[in-house]
C-alpha atoms as a PDB file:
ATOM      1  CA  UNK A   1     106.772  66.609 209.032  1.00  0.00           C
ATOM      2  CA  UNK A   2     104.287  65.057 206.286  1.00  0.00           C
ATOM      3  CA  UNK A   3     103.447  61.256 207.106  1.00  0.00           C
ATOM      4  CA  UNK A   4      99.952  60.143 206.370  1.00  0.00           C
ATOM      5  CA  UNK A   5      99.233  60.887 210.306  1.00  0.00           C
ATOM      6  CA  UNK A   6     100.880  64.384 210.304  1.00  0.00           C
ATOM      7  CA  UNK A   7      97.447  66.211 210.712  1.00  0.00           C
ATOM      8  CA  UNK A   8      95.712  63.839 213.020  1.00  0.00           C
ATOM      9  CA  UNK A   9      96.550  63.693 216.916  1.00  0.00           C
ATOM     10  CA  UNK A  10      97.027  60.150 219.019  1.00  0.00           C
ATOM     11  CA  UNK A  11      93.142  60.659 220.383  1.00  0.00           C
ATOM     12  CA  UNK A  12      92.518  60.352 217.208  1.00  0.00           C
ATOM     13  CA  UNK A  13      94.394  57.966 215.960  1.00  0.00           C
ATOM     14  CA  UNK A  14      94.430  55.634 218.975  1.00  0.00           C
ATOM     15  CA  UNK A  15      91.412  56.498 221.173  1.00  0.00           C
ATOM     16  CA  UNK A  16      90.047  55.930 223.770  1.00  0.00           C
ATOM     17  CA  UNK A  17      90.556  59.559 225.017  1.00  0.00           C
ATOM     18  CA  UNK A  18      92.844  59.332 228.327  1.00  0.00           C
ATOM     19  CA  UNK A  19      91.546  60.281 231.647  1.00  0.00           C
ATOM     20  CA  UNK A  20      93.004  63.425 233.514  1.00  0.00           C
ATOM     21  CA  UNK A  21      95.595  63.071 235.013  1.00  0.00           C
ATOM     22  CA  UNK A  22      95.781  63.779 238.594  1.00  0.00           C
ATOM     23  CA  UNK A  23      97.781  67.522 239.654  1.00  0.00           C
ATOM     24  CA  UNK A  24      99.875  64.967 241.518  1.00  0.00           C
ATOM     25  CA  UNK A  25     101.182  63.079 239.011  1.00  0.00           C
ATOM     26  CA  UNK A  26     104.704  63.564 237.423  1.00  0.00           C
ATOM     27  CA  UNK A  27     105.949  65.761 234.940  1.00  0.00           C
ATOM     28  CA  UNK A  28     106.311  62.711 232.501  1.00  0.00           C
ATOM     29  CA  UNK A  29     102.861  61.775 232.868  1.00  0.00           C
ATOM     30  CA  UNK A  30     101.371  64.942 232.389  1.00  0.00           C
ATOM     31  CA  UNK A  31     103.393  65.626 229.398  1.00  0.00           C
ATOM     32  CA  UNK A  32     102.692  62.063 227.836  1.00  0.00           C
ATOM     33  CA  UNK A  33      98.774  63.317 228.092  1.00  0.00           C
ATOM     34  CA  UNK A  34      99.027  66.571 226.585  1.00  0.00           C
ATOM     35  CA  UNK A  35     101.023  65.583 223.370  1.00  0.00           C
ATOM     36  CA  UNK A  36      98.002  62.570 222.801  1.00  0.00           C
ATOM     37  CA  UNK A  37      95.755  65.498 221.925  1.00  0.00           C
ATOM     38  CA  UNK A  38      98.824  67.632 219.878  1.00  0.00           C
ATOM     39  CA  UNK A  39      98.794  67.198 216.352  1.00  0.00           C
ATOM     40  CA  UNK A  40     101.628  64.966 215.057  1.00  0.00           C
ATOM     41  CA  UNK A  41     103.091  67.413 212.621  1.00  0.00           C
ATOM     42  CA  UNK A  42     103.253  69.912 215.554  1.00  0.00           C
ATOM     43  CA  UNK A  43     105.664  67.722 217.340  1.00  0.00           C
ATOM     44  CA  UNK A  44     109.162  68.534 218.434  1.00  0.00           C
ATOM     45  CA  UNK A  45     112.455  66.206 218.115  1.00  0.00           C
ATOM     46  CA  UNK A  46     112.076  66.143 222.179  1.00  0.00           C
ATOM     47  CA  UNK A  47     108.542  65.541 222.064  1.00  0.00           C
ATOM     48  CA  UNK A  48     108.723  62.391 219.528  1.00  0.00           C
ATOM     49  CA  UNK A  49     112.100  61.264 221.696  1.00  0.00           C
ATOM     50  CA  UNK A  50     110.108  61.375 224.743  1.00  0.00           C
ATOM     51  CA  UNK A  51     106.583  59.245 223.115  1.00  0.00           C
ATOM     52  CA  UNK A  52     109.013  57.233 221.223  1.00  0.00           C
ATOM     53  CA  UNK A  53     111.077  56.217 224.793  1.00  0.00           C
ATOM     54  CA  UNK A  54     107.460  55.413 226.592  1.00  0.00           C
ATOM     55  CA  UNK A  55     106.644  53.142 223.549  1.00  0.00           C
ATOM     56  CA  UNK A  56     103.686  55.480 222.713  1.00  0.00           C
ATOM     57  CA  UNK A  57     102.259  55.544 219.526  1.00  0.00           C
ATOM     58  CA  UNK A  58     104.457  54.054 217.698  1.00  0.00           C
ATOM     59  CA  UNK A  59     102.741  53.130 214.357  1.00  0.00           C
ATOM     60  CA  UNK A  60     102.384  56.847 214.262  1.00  0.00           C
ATOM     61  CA  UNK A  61     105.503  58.313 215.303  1.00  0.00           C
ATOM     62  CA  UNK A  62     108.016  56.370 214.257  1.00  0.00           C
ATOM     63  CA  UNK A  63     107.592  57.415 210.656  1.00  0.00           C
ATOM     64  CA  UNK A  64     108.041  60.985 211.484  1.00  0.00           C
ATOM     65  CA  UNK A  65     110.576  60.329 213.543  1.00  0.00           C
ATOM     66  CA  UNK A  66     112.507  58.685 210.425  1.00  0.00           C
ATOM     67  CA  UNK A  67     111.695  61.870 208.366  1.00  0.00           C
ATOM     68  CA  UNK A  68     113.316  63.564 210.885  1.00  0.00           C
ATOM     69  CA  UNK A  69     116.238  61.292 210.866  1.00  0.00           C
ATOM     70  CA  UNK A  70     116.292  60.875 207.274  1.00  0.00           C
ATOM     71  CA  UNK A  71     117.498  64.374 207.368  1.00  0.00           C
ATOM     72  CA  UNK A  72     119.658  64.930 210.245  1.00  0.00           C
ATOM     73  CA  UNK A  73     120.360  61.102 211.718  1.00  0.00           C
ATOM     74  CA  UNK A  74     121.904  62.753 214.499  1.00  0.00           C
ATOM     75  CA  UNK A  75     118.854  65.155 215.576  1.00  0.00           C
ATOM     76  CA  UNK A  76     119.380  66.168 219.094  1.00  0.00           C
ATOM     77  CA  UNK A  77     116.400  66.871 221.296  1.00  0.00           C
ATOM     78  CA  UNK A  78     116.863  68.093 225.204  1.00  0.00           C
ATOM     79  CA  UNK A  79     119.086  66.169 225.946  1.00  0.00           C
ATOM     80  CA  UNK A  80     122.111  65.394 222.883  1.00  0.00           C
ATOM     81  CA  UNK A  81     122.788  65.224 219.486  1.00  0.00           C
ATOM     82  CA  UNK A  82     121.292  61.458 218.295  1.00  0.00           C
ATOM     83  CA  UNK A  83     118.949  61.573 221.575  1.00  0.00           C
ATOM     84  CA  UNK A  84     116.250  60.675 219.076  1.00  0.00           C
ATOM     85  CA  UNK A  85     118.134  58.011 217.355  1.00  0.00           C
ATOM     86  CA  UNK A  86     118.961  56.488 220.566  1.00  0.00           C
ATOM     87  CA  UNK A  87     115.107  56.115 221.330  1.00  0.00           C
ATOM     88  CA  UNK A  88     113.916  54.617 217.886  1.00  0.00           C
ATOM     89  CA  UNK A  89     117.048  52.055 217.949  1.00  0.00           C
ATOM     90  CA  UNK A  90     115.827  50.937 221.645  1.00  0.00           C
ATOM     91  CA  UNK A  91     112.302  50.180 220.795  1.00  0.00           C
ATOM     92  CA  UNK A  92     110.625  46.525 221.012  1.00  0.00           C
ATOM     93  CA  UNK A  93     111.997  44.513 218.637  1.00  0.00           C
ATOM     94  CA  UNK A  94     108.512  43.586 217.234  1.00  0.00           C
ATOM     95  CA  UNK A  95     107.715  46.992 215.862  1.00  0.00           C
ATOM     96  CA  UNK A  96     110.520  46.296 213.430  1.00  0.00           C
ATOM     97  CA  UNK A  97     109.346  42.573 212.585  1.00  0.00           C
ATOM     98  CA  UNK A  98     105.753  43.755 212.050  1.00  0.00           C
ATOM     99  CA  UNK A  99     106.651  47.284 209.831  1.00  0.00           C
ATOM    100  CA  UNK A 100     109.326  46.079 207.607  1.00  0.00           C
ATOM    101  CA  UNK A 101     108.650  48.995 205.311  1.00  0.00           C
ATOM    102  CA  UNK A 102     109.407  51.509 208.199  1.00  0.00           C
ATOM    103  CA  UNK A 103     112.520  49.303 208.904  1.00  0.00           C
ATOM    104  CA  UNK A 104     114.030  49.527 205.589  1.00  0.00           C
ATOM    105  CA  UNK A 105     113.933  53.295 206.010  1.00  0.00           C
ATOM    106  CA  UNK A 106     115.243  53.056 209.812  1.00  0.00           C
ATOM    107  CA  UNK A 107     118.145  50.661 208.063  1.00  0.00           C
ATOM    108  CA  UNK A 108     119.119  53.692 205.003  1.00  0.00           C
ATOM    109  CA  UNK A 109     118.908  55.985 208.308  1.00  0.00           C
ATOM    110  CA  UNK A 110     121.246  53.640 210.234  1.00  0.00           C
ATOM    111  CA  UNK A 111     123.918  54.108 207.590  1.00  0.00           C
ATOM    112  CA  UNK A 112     123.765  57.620 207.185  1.00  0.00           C
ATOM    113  CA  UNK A 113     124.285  57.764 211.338  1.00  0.00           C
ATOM    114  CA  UNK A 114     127.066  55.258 211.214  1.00  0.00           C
ATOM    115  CA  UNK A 115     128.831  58.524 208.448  1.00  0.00           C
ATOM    116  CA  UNK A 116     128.270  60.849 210.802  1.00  0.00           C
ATOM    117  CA  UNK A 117     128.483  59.514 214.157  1.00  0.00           C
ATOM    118  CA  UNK A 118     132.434  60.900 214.906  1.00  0.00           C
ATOM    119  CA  UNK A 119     131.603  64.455 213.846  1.00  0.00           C
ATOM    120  CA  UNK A 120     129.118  64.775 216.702  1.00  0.00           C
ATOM    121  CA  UNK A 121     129.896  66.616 219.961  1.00  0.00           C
ATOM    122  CA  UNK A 122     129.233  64.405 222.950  1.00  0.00           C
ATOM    123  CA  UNK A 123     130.808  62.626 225.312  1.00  0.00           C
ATOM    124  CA  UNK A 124     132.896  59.052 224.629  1.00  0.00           C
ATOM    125  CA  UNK A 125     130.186  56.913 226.376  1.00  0.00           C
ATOM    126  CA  UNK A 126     127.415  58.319 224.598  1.00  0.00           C
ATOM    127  CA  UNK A 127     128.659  57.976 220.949  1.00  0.00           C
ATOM    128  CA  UNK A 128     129.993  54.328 222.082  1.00  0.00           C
ATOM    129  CA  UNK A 129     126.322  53.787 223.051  1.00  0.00           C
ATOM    130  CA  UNK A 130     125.021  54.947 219.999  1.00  0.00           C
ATOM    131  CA  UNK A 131     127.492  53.006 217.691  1.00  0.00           C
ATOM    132  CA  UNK A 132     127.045  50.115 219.984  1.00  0.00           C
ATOM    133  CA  UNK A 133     122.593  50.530 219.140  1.00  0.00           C
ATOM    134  CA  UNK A 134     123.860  51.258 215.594  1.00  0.00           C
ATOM    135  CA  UNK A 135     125.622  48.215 215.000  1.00  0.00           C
ATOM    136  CA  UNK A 136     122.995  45.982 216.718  1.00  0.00           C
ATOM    137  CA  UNK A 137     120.382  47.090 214.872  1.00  0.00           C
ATOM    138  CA  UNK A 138     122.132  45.896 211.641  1.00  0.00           C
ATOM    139  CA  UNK A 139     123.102  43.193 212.960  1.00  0.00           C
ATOM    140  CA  UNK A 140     120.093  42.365 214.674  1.00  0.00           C
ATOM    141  CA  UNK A 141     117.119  43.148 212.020  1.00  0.00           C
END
């Protein structure tokens, strides 16, 4: 990955530094803090799925998130193939009204998807959830 932010990390980018977090906290929370101080271009499909869903960082991670998708619109992190998709179609709508150069590249990626969406591997409800985000976000934006 090679956006402008690539070699930066979100302390960096978006300080303040976060706090600890306590031993008892959950899994998600602890992993949310230690990818704030890994360097973007060091992040995995399932580590930008997983900021992305949480809404963190998104100025940043969005765009390498789209090269990502750019590639391989159906990139699977932990979970299935067009995981990552799923999470950058389900953001706040007002990412999308205030980048509308990151949206025209989300829109090109949107197309490509929509081409390859019946070749993928997963269950019916999941690719009918995925063509359902797919066609919204045309629609919608």
């Amino acid at each position: 990955m090679q956006t402008e932010f690539s070699n930066y990390t979100l302390e960096e980018l978006d300080p303040p530094i976060w706090n600890r977090p306590n031993s008892d906290t959950s899994y998600l929370i602890k992993t949310v803090h230690s990818l704030r101080s890994k360097k973007i271009k060091d992040f995995s499909v399932e580590d930008l799925r997983l900021m992305i869903g949480q809404e963190i960082g998104l100025k940043y991670l969005i765009p390498s998130a789209i090269e990502i998708l750019e590639r391989e619109p159906l990139a699977e992190g932990d979970y299935y193939p067009g995981d990552l998709l799923k999470m950058v179609l389900t953001i706040n709508n007002n990412f999308w009204a205030n980048n509308p150069e990151i949206f025209q590249k989300m829109h090109l990626v949107t197309q490509k998807a929509f081409a390859e969406i019946n070749e993928i591997d997963v269950s019916d409800a999941i690719k009918n959830q995925l063509i359902e985000l797919l066609n919204n976000f045309t629609v919608n934006y």
